[in-house]
N, C-alpha and C. Protein backbone atom coordinates (compact mmCIF):
# COMPACT_ATOMS: atom_id res chain seq x y z
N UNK A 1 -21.34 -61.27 12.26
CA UNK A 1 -20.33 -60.54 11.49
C UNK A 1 -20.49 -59.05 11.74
N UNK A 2 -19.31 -58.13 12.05
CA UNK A 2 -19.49 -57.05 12.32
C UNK A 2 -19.92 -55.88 10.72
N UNK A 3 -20.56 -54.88 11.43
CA UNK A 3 -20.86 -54.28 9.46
C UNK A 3 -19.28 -53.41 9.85
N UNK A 4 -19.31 -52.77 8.00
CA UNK A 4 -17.90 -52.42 8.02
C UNK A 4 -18.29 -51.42 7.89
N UNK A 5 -19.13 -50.77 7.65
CA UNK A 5 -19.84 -49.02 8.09
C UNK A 5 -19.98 -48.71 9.26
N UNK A 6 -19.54 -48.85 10.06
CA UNK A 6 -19.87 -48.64 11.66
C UNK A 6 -18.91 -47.21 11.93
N UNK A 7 -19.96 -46.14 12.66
CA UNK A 7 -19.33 -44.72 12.19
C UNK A 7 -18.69 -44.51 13.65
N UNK A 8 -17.58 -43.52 13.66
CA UNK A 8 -16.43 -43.31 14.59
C UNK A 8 -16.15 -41.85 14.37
N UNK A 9 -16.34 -41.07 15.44
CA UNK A 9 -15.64 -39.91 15.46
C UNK A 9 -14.59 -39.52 16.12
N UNK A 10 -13.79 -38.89 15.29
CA UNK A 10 -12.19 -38.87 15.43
C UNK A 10 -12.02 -37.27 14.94
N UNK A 11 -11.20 -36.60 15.97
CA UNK A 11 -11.04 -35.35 15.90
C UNK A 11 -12.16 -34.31 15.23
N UNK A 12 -13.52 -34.71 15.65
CA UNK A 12 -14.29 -33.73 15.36
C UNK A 12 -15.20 -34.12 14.49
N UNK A 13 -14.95 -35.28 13.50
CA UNK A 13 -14.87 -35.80 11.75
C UNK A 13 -15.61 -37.31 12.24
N UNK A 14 -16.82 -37.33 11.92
CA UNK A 14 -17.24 -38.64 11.52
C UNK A 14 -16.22 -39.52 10.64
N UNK A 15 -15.69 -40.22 10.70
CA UNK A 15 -15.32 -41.65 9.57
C UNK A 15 -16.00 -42.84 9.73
N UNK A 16 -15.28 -43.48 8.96
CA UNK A 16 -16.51 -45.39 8.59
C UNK A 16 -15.28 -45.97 9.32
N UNK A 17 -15.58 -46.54 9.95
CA UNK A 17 -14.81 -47.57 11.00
C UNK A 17 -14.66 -48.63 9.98
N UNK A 18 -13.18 -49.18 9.90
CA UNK A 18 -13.23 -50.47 9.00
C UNK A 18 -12.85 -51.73 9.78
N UNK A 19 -12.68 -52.98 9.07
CA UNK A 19 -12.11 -53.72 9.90
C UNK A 19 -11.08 -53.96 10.09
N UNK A 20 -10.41 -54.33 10.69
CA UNK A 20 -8.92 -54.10 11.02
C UNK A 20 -8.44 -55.66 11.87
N UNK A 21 -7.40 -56.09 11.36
CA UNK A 21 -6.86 -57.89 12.08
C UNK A 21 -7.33 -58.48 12.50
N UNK A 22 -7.92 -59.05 13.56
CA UNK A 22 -8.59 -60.08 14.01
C UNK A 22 -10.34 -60.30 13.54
N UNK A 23 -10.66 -59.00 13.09
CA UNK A 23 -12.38 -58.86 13.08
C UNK A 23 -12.50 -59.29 11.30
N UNK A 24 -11.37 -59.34 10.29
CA UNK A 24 -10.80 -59.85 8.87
C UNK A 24 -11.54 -61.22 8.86
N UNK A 25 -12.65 -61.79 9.06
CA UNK A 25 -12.69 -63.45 9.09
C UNK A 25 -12.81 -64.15 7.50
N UNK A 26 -12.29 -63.19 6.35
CA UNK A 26 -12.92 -64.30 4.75
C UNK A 26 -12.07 -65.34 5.02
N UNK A 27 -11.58 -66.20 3.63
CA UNK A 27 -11.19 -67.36 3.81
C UNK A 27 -10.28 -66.72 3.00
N UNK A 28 -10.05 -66.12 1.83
CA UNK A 28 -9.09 -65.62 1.10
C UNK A 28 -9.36 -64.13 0.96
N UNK A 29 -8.27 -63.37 1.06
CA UNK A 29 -7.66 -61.86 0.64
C UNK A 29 -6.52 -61.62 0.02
N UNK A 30 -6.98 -60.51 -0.63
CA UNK A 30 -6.13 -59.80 -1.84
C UNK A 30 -5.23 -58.70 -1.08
N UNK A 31 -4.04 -58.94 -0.79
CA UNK A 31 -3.34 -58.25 0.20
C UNK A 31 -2.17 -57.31 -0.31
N UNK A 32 -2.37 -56.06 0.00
CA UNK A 32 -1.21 -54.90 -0.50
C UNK A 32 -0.77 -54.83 0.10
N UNK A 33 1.03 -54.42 0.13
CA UNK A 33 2.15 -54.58 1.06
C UNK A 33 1.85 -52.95 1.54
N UNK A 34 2.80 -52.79 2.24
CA UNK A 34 2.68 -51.72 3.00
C UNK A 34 3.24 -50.26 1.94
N UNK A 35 4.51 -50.61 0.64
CA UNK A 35 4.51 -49.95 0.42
C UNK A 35 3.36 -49.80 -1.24
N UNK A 36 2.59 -50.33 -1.13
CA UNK A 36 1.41 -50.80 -2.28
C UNK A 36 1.41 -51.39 -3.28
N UNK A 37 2.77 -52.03 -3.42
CA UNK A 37 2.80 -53.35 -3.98
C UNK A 37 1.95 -54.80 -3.64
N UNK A 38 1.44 -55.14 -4.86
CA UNK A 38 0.54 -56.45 -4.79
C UNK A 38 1.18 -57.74 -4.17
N UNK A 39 1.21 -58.47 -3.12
CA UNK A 39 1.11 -59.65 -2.47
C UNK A 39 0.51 -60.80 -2.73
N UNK A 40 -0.82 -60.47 -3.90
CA UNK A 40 -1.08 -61.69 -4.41
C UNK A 40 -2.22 -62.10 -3.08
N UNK A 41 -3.23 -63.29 -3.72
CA UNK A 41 -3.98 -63.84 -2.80
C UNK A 41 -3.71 -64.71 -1.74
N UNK A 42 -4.14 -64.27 -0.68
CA UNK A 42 -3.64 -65.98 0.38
C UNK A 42 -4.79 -65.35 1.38
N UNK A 43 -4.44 -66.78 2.14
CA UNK A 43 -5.71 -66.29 3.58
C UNK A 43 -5.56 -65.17 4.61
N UNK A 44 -6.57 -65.11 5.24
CA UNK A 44 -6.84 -64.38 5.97
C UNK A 44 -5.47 -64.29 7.45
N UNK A 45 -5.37 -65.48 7.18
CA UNK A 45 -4.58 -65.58 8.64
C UNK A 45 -2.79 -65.50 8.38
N UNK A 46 -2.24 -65.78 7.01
CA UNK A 46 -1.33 -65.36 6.09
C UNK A 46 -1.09 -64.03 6.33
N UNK A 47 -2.41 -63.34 5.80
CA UNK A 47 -1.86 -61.69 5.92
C UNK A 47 -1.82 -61.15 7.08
N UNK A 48 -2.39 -61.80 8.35
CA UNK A 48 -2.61 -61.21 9.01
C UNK A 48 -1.28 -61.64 9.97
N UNK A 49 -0.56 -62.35 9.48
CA UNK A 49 0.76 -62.70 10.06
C UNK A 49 1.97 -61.87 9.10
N UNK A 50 1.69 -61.25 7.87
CA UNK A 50 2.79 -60.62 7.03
C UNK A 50 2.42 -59.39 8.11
N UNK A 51 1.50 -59.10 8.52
CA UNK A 51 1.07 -57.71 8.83
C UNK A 51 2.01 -57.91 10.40
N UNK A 52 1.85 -58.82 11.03
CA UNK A 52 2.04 -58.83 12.54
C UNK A 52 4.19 -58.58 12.30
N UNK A 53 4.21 -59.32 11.42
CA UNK A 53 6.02 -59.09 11.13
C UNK A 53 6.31 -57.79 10.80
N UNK A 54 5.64 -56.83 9.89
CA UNK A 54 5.96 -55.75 9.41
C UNK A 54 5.68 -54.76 10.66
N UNK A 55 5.12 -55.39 11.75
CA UNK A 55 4.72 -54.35 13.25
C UNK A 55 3.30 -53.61 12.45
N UNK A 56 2.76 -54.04 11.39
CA UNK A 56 1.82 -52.74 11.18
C UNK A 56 0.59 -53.44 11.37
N UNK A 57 -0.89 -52.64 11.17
CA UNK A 57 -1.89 -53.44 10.99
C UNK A 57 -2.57 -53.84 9.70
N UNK A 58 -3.43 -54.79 9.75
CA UNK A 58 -4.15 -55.67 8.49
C UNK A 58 -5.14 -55.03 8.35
N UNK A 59 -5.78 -53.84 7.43
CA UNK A 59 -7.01 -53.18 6.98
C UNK A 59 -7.93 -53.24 6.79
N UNK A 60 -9.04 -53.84 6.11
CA UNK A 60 -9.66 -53.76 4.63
C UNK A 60 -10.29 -53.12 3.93
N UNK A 61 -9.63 -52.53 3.45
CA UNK A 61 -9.88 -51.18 2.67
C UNK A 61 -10.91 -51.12 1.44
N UNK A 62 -11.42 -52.40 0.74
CA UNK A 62 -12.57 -52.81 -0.29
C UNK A 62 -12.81 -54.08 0.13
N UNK A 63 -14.13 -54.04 0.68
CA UNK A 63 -14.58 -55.44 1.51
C UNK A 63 -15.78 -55.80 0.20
N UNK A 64 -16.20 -55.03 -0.52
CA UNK A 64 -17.51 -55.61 -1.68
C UNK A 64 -16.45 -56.12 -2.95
N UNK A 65 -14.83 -56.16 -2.68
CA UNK A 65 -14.53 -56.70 -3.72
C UNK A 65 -14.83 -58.46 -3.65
N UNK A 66 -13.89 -59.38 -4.91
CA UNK A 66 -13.91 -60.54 -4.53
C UNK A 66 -12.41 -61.19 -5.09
N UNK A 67 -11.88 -61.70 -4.30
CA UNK A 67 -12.18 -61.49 -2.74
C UNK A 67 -11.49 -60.24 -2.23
N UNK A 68 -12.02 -59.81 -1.01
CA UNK A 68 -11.89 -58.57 -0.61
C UNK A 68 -10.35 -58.10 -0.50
N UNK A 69 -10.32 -57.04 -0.31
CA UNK A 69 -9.10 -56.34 -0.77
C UNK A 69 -8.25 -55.37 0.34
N UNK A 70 -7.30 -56.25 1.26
CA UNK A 70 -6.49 -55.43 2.35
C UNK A 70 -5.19 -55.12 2.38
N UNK A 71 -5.24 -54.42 3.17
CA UNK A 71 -3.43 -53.63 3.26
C UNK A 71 -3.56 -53.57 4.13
N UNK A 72 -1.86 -53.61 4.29
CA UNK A 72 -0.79 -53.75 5.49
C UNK A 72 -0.54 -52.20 5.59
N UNK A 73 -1.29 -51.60 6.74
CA UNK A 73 -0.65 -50.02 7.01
C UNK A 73 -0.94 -49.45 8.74
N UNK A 74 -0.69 -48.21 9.06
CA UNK A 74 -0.43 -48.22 10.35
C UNK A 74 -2.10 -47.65 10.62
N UNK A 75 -3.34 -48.14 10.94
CA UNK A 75 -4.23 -47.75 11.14
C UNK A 75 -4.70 -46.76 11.95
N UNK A 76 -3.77 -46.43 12.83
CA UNK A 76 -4.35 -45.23 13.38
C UNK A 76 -3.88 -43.94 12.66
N UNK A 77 -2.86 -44.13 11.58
CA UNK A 77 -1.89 -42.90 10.95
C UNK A 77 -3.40 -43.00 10.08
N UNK A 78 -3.58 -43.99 9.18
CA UNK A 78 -4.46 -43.98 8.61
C UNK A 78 -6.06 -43.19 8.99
N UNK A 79 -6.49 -43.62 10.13
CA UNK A 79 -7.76 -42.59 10.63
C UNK A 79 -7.09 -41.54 10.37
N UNK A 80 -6.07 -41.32 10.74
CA UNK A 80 -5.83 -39.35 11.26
C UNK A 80 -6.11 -39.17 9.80
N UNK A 81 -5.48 -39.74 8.99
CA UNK A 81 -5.28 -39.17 7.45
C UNK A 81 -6.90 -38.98 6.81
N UNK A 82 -7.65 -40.14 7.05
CA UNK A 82 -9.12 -39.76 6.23
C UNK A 82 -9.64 -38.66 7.01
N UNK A 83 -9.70 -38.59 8.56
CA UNK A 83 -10.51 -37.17 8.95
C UNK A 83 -9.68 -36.07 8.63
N UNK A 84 -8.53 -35.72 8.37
CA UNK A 84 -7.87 -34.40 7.89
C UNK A 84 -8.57 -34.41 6.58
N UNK A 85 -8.71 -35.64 5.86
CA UNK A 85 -8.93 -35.32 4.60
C UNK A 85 -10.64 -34.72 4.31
N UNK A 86 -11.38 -35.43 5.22
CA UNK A 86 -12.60 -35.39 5.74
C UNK A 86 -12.69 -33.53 5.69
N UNK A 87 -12.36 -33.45 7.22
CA UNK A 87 -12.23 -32.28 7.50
C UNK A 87 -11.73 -31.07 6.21
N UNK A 88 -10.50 -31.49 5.32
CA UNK A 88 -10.11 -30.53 4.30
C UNK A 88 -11.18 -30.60 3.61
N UNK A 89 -12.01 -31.12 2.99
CA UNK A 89 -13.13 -31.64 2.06
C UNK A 89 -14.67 -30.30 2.30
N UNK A 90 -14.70 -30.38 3.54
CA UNK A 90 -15.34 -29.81 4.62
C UNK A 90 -15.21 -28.31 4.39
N UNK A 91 -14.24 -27.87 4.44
CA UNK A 91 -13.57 -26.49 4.99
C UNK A 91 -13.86 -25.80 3.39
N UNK A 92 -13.83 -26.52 2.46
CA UNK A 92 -13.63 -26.20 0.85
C UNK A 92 -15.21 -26.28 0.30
N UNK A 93 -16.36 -26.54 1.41
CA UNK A 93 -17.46 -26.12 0.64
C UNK A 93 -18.04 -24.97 1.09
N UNK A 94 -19.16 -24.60 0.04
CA UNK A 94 -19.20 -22.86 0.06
C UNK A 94 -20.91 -23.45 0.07
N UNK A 95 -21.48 -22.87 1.39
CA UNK A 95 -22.49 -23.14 1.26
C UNK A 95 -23.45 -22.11 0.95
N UNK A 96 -24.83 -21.95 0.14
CA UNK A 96 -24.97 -20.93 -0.70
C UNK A 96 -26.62 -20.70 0.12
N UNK A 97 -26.72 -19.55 0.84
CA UNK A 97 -28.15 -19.44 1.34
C UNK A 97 -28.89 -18.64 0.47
N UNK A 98 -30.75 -18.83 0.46
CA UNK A 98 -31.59 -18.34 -0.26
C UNK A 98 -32.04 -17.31 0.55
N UNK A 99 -31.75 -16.21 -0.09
CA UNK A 99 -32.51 -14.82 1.17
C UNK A 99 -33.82 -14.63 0.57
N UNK A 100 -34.80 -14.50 1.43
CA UNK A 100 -36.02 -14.07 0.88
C UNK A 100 -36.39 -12.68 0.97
N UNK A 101 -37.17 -12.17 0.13
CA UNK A 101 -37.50 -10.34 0.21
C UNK A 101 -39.01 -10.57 -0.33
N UNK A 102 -39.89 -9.99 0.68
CA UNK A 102 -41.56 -10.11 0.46
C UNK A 102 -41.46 -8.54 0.35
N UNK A 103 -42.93 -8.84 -1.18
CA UNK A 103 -42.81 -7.46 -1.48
C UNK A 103 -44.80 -7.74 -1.40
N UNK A 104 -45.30 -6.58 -1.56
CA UNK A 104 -46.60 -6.79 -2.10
C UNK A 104 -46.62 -5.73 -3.34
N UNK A 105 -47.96 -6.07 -4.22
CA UNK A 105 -48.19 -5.57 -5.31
C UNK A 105 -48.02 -4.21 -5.41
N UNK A 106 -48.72 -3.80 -4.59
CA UNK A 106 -49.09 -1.97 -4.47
C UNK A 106 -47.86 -1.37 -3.85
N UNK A 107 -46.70 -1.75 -3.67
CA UNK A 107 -45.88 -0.93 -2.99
C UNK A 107 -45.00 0.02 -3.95
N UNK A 108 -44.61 0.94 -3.81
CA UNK A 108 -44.29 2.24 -3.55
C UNK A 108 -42.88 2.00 -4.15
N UNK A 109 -42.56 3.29 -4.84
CA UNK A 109 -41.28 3.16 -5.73
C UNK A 109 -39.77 2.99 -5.03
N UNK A 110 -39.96 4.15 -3.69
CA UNK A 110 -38.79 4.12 -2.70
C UNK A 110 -38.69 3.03 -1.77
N UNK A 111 -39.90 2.14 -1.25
CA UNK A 111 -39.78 1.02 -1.50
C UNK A 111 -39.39 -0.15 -1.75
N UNK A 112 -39.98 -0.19 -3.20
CA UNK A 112 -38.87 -1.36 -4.38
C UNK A 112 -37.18 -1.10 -4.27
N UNK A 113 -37.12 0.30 -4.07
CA UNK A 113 -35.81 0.51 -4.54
C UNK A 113 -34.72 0.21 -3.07
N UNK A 114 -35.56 0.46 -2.20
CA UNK A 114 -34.85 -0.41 -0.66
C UNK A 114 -34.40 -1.54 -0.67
N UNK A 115 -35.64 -2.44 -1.26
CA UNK A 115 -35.69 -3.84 -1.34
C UNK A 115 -34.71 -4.38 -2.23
N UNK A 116 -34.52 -3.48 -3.52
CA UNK A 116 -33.40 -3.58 -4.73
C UNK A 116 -31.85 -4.06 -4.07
N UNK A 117 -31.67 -2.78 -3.39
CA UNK A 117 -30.91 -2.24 -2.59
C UNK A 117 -30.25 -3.44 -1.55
N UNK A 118 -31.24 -4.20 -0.96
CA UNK A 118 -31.12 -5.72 -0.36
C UNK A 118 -30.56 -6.13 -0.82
N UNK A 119 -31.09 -6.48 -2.19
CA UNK A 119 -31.29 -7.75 -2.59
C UNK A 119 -29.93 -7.87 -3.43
N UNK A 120 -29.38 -6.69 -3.70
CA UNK A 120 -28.20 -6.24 -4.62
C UNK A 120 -26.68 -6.71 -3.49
N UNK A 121 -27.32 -6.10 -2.57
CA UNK A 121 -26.40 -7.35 -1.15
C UNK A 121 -26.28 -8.27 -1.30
N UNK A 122 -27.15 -8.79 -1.03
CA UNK A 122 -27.51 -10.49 -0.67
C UNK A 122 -26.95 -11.32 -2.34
N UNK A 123 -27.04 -10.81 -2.85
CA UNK A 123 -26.61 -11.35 -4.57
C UNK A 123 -24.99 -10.98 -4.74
N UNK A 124 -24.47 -10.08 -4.19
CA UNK A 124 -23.00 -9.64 -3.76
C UNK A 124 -22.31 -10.52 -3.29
N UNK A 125 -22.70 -10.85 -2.05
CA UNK A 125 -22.51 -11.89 -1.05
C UNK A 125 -21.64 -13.18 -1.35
N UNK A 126 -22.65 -13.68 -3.01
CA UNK A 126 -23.09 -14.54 -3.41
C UNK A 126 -24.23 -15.42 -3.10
N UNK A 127 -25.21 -15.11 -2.49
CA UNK A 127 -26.58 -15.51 -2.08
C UNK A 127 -27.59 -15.88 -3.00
N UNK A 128 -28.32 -16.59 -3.07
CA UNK A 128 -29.41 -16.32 -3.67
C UNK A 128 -30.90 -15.65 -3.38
N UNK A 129 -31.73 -15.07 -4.19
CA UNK A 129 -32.42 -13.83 -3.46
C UNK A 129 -33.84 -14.61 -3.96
N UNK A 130 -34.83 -14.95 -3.11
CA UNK A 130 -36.27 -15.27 -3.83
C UNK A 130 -36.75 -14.19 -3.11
N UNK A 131 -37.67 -14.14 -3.79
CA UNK A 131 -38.58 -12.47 -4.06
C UNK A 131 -40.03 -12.63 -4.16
N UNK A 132 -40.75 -12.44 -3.33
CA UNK A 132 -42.10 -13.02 -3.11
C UNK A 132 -43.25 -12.02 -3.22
N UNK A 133 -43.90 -12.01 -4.03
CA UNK A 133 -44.98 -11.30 -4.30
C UNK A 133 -46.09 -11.52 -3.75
N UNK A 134 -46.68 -11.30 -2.30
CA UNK A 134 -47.53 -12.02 -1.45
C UNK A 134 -48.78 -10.71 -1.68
N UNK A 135 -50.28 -11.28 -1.87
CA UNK A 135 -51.19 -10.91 -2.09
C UNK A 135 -52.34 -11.04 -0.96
N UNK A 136 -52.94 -10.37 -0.21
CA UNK A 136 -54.18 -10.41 0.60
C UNK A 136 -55.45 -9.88 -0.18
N UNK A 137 -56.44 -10.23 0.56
CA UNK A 137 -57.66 -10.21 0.32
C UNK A 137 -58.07 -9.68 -1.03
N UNK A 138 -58.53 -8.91 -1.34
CA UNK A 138 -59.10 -8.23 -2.61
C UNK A 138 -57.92 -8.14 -3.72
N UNK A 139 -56.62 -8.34 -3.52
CA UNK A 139 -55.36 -8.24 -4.07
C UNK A 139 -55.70 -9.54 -5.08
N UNK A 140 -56.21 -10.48 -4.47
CA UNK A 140 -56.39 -11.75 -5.41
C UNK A 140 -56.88 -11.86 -6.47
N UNK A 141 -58.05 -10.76 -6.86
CA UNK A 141 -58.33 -10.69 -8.05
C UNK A 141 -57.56 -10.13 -9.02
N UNK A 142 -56.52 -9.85 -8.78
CA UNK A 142 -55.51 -8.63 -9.78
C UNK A 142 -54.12 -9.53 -10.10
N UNK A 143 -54.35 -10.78 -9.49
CA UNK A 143 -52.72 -11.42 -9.55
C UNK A 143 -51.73 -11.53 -11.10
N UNK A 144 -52.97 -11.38 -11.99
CA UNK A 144 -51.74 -11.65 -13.14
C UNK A 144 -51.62 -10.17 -13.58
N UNK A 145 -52.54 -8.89 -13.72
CA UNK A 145 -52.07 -7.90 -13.40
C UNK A 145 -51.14 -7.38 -12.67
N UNK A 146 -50.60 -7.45 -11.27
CA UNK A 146 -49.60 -7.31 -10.71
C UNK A 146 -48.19 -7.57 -10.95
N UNK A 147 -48.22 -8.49 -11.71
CA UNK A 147 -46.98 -9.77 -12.30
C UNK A 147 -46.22 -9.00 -12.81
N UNK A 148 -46.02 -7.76 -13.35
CA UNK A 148 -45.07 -6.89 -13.76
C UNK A 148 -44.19 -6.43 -12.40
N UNK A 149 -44.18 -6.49 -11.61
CA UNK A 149 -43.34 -6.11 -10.50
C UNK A 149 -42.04 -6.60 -10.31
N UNK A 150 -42.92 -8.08 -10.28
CA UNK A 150 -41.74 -9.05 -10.60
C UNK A 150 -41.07 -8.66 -11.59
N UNK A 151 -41.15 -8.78 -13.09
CA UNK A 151 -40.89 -8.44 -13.97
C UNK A 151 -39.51 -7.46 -13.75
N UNK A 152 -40.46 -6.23 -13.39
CA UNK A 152 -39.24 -4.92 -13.25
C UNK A 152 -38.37 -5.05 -12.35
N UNK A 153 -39.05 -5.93 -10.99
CA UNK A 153 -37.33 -6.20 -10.10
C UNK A 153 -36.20 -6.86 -10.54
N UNK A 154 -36.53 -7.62 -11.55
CA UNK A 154 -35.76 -8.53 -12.40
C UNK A 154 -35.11 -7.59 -13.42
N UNK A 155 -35.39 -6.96 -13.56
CA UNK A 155 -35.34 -6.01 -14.78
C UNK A 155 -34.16 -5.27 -14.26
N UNK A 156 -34.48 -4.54 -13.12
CA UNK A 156 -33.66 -3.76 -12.44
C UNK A 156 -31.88 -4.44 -11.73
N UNK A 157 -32.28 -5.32 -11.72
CA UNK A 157 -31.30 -6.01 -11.09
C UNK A 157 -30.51 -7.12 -11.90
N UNK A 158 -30.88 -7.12 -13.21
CA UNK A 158 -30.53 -7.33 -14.63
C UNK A 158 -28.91 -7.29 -14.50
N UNK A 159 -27.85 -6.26 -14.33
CA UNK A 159 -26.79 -6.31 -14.76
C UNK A 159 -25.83 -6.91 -13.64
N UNK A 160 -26.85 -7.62 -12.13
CA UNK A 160 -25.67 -8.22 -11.74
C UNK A 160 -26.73 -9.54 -11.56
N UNK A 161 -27.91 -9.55 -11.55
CA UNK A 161 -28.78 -11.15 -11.42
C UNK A 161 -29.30 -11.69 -12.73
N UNK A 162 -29.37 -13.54 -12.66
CA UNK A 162 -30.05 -13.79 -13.77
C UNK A 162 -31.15 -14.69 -13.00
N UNK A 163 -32.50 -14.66 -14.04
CA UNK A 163 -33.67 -15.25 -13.40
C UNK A 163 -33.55 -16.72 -13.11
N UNK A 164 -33.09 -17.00 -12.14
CA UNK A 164 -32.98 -18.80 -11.74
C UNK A 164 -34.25 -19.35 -12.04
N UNK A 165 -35.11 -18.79 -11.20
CA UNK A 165 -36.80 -20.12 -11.18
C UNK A 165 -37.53 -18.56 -12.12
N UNK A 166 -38.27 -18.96 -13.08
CA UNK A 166 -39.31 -17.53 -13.11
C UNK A 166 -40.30 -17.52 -12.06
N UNK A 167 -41.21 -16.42 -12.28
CA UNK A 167 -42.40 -16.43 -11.18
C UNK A 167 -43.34 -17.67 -11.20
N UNK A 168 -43.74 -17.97 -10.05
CA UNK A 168 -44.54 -18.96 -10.20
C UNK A 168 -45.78 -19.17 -8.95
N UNK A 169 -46.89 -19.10 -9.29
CA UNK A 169 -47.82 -18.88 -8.73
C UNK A 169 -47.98 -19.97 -7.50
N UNK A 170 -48.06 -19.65 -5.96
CA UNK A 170 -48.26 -20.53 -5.10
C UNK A 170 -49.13 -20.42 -4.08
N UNK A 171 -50.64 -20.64 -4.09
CA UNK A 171 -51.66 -20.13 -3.28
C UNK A 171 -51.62 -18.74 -3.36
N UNK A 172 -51.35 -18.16 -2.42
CA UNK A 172 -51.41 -16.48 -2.03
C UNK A 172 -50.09 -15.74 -2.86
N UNK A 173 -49.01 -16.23 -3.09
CA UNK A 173 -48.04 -15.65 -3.57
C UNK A 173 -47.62 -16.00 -5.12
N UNK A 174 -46.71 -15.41 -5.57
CA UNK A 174 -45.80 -15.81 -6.48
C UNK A 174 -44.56 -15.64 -6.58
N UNK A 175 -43.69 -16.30 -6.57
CA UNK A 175 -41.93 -15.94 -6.29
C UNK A 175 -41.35 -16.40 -7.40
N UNK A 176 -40.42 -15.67 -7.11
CA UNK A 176 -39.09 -16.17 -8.20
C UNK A 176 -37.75 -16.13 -7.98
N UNK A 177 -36.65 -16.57 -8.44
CA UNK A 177 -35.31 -17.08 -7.67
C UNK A 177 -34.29 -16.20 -8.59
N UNK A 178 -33.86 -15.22 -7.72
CA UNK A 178 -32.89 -15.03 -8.82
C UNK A 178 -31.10 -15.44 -8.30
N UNK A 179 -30.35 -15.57 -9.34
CA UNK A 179 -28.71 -15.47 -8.40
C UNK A 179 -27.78 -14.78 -9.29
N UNK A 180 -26.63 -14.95 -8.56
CA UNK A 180 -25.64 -13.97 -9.09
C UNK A 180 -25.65 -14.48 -10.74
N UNK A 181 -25.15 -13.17 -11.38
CA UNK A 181 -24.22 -14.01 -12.77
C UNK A 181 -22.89 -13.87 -12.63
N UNK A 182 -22.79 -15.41 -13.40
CA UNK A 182 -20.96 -16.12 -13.40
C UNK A 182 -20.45 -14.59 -14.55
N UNK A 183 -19.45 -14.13 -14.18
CA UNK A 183 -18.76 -13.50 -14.93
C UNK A 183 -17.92 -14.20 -16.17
């Protein structure tokens, strides 16, 4: 038996390959006319003869129903239609990247205010900004001392970011997530 997930690319657009007339083998189907009126149950070989009169093809458009569930429509109009739809689906998501900005403890006011300055971009954008407080050698003993940095970049960047993740300690570093606020 063939699976009915079997993937097909068509204008660019993955789709699920379905089955279509002859590859139909149940014993009974639930058959929609072409213009989506119900037909009522009969066999396989029934619909697949209403389908051959109407010139169109036999579908099956819900194969986990019981019993499964096909229409009479023009299958290749049909592909075009799910990958446009595919494709429109596609075109309408907004994909949202995490910019990172490494700062260390001891740095310098003009500095921070560069990095601000970034990060006030990247949050513009609509981005999200993690902000990494990375510590070397002797720096390690001072880590929860330092933790105000974080603090004040957050602070600073207050009237257009809100704190997504707080800081959070990870081996050598500590970061935190901030993103835009919804107006």
């Amino acid at each position: 038996m063939l699976s009915t997930f079997l993937c097909e690319i068509y204008g660019g657009v993955i789709i699920s390959k379905m089955m279509v007339n002859e590859q139909i083998r149940d014993p009974q189907v639930r058959l929609i006319g072409p213009d989506g009126e119900q037909l009522g149950i009969m066999s396989a070989r029934e619909a697949q003869a209403k389908a051959y009169d109407a010139d169109l093809d036999l579908v099956k458009v819900a194969p986990n129903a019981r019993p499964p569930v096909c229409k009479i429509i023009d299958y290749g109009k049909y592909r075009y239609e799910l990958a446009r739809k595919e494709k429109e689906a596609k075109k309408k998501q907004k994909t949202i990247e995490v910019k990172e900005i490494r700062i260390s403890p001891n740095i310098e006011a003009n500095d921070l205010n560069t990095k601000m300055n970034a990060a006030r971009k990247f949050l513009s954008k609509g981005n999200k900004v993690k902000i990494t407080l990375r510590f070397r050698g002797r720096e390690m003993a001072h880590m929860q001392q330092t933790r105000h940095v974080l603090d004040d970049f957050a602070n600073q960047l207050s009237d257009i970011a809100i704190v997504e993740k707080p800081g959070k300690q990870e081996g050598r570093t500590i970061s935190m997530v901030l993103s835009e606020k919804k107006s």
